[in-house]
Protein backbone atom coordinates (compact mmCIF):
# COMPACT_ATOMS: atom_id res chain seq x y z
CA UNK A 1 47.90 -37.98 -3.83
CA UNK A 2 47.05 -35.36 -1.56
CA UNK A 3 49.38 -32.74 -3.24
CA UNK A 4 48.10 -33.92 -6.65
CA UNK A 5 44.41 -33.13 -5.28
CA UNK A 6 45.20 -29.26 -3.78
CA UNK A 7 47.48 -28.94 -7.31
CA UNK A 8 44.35 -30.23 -9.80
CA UNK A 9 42.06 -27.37 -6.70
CA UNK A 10 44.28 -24.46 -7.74
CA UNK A 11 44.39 -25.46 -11.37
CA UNK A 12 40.42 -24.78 -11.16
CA UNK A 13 40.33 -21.79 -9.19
CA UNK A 14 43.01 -20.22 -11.37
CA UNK A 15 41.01 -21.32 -14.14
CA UNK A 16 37.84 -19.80 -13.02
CA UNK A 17 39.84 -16.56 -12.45
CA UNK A 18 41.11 -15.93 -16.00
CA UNK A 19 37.56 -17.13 -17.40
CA UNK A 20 36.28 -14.56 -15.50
CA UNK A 21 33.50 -16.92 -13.63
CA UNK A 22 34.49 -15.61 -10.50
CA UNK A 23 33.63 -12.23 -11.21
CA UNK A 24 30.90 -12.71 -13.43
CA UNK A 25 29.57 -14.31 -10.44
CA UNK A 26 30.36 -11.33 -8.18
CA UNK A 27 28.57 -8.76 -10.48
CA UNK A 28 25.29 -11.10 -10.54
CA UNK A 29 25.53 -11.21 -6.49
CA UNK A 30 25.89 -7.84 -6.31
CA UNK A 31 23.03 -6.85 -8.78
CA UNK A 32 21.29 -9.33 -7.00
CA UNK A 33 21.42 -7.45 -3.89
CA UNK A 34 20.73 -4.18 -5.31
CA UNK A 35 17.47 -5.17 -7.25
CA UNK A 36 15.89 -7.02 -3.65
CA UNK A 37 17.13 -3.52 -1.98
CA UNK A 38 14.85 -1.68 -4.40
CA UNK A 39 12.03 -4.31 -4.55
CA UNK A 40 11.51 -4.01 -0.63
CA UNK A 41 12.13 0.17 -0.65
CA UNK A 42 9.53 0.54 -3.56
CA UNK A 43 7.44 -2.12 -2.76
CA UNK A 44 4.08 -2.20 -1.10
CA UNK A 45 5.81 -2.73 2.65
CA UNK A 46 7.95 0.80 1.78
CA UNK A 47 4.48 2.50 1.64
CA UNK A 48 3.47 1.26 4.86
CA UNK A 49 6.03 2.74 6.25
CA UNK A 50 4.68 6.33 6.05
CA UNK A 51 1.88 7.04 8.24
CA UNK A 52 -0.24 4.38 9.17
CA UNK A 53 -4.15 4.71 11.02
CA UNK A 54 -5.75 1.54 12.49
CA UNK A 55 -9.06 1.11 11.52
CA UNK A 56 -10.57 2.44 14.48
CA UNK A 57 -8.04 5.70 14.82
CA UNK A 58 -9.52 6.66 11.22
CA UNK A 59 -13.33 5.70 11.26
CA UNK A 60 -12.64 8.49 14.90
CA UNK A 61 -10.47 11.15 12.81
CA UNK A 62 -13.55 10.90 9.91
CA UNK A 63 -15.71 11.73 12.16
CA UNK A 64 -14.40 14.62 13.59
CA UNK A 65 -13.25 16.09 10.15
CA UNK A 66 -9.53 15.31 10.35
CA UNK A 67 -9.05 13.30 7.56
CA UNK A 68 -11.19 11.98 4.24
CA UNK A 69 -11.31 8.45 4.29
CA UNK A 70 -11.34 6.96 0.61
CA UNK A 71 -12.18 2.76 0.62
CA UNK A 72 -10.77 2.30 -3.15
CA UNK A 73 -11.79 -1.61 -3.28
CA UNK A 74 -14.09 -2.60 -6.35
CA UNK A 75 -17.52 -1.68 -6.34
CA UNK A 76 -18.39 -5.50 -6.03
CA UNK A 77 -16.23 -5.79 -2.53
CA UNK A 78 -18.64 -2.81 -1.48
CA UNK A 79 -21.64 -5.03 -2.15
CA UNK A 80 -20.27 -8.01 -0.53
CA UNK A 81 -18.83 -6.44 2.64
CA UNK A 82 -20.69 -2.68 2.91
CA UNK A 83 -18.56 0.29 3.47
CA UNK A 84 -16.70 1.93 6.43
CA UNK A 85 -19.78 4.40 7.14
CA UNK A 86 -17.43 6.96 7.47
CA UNK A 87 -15.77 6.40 4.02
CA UNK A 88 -16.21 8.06 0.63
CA UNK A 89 -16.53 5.24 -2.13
CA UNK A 90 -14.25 5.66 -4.89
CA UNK A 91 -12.66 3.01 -6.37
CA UNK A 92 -9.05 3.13 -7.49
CA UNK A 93 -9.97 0.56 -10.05
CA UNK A 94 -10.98 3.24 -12.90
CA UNK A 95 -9.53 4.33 -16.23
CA UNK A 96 -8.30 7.35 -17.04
CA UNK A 97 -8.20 10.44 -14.65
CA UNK A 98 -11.72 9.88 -13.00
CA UNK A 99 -10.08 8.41 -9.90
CA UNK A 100 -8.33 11.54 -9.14
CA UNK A 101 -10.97 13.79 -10.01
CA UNK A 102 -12.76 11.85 -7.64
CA UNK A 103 -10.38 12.42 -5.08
CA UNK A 104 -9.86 16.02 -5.80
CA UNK A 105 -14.05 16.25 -5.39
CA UNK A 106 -13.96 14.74 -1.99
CA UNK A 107 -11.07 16.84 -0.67
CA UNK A 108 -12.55 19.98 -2.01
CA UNK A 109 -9.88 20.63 -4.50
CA UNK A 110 -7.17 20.84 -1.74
CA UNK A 111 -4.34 18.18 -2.15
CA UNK A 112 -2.85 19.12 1.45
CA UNK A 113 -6.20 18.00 3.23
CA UNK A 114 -4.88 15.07 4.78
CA UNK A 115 -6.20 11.56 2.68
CA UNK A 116 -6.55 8.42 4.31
CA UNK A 117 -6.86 4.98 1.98
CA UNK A 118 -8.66 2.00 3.11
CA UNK A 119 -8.86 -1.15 0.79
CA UNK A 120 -9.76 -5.45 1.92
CA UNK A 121 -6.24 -6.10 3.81
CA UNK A 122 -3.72 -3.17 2.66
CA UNK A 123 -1.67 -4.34 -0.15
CA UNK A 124 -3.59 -2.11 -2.79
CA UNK A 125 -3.31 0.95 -0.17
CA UNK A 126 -0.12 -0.09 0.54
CA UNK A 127 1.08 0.51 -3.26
CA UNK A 128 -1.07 3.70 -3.37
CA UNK A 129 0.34 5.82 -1.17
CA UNK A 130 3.57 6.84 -3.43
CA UNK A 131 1.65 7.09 -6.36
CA UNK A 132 -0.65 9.82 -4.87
CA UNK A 133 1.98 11.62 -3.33
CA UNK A 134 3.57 12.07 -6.67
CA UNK A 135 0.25 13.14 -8.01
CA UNK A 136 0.62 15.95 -5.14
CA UNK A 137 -1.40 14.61 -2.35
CA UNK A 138 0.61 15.83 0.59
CA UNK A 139 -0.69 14.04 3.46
CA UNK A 140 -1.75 10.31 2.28
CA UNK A 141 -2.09 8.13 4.84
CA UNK A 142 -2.50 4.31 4.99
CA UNK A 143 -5.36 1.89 7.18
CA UNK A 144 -3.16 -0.67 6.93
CA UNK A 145 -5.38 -3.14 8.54
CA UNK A 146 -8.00 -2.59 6.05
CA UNK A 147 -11.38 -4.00 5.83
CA UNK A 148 -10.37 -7.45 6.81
CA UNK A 149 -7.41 -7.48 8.68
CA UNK A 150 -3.57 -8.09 7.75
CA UNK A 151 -0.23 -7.92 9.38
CA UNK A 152 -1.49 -4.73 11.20
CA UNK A 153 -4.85 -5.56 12.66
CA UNK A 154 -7.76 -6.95 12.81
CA UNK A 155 -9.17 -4.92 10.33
CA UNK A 156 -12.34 -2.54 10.12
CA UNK A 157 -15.25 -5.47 10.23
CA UNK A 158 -13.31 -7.71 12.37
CA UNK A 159 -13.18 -4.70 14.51
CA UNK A 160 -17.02 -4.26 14.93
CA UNK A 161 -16.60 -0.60 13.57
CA UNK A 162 -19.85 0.94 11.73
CA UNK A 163 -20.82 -0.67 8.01
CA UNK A 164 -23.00 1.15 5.72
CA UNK A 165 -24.54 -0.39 2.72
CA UNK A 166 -23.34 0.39 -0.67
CA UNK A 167 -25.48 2.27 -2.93
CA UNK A 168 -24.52 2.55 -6.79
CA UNK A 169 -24.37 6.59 -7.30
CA UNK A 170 -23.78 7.58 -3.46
CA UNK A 171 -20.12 7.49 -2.71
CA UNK A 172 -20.08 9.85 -0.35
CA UNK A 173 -20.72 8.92 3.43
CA UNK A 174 -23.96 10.61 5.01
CA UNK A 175 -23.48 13.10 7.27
CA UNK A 176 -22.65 12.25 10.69
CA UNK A 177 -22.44 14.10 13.73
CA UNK A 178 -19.10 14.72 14.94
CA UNK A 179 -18.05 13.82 17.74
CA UNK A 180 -15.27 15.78 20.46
């Protein structure tokens, strides 16, 4: 009985073999592989892996002039939650080129100026940061933690840091003293 059993187990696994089951199988486990390999290099988590501010390191490097901090959530999020008062407001929710023109504006037309990107809780800055760079903006830079909070802080409002209220046509932030 036994040898019958192990002789009807080969019979299958030799029949799998010349189907070609076995390495059909193979093929889709190794694709399988490949595609989640890509997923998490080009996915939002591979953008977070560049450089990455807290909230608090980039409301201090806007302040002193060392980066231009862009919160690209809707207009309606600014109305809701206000706006990192050290933030331009220019929403990455627009059609056509305006966004970048927008961009370009608040850099001064120099794509090297280092860029920081603030959104509700990261994802959205998360999958912006490629796509700028290969619109030639050099030195993008993530606040992870957003306005919120996420997986790398408590996030800008959570942190007490400054709020300023949104007004439609002003998406610049005033003018602020800097500090040393």
């Amino acid at each position: 009985m036994f040898q019958q059993m192990v002789t009807t187990r080969m019979e299958a696994i030799n029949d799998m073999l010349q189907s070609g089951l076995v390495s059909k199988v193979l093929i889709i486990a190794v694709l399988a592989v490949a595609v989640i390999g890509v997923v998490r290099a080009l996915g939002p988590g591979a953008a977070s892996a560049g450089q990455v501010l807290s909230a608090a390191e980039a409301h201090q490097k806007a302040l002193r002039g060392e980066i231009t901090l862009v919160d690209v959530r809707t207009p309606e999020e600014w109305k809701q939650t206000g706006l990192p008062a050290s933030a331009h407001a220019i929403t990455m929710h627009q059609q056509g080129p305006k966004f970048v023109e927008q961009l370009d504006a608040a850099l001064g037309g120099d794509r090297s100026k280092p860029l920081a990107v603030i959104c509700r809780t990261g994802n959205r800055t998360g999958s912006l940061v490629g796509p700028l760079e290969k619109a030639g903006y050099t030195n993008v830079i993530n606040v992870a933690e957003g306005m919120a909070g996420g997986r790398y802080g408590a996030g800008w409002a959570r942190s007490g840091l400054p709020l300023r209220k949104y007004e439609a046509g002003k998406s610049a932030p005033p003018k602020v003293a800097t500090q040393n």
